[in-house]
Protein backbone atom coordinates (compact mmCIF):
# COMPACT_ATOMS: atom_id res chain seq x y z
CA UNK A 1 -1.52 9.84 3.24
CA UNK A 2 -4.96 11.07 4.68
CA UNK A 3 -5.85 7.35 5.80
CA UNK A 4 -2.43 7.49 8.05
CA UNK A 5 -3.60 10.30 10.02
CA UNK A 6 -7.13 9.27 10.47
CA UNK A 7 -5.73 6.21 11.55
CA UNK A 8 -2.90 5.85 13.07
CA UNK A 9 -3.88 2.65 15.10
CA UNK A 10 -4.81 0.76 12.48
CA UNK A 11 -2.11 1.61 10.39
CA UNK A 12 0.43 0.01 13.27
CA UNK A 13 -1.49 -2.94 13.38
CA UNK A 14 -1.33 -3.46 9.52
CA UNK A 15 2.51 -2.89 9.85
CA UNK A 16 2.59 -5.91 12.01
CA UNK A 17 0.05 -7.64 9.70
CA UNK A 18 1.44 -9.98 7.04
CA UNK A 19 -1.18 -8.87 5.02
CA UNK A 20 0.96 -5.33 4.61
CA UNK A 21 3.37 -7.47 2.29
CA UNK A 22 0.97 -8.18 0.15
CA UNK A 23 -0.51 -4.87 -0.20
CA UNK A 24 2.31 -3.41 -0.92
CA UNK A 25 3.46 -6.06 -3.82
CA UNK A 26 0.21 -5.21 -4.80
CA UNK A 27 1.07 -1.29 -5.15
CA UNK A 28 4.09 -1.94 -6.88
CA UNK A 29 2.37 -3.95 -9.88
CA UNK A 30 -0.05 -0.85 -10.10
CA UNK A 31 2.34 0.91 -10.33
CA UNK A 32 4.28 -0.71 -13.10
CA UNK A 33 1.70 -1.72 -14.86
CA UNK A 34 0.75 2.56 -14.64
CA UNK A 35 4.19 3.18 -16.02
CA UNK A 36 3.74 0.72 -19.01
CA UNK A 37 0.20 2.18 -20.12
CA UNK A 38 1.82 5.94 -19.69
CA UNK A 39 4.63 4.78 -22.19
């Protein structure tokens, strides 16, 4: 959340980045794979 505000530039420029799809895919295995281990 920090990163947003310190960065707000940036942060529109990833948005229009392709690479913003794969971070987020890349989020959402972390974060299943967080889930699984907590279970």
């Amino acid at each position: 959340m920090a990163e947003i505000e310190w960065t707000p530039v940036r942060i529109k420029s990833v948005i229009d980045d392709p690479f913003r799809v794969f971070a987020i895919f890349v989020l959402v295995v972390l974060s299943v794979i967080t889930v699984i281990n907590a279970e």
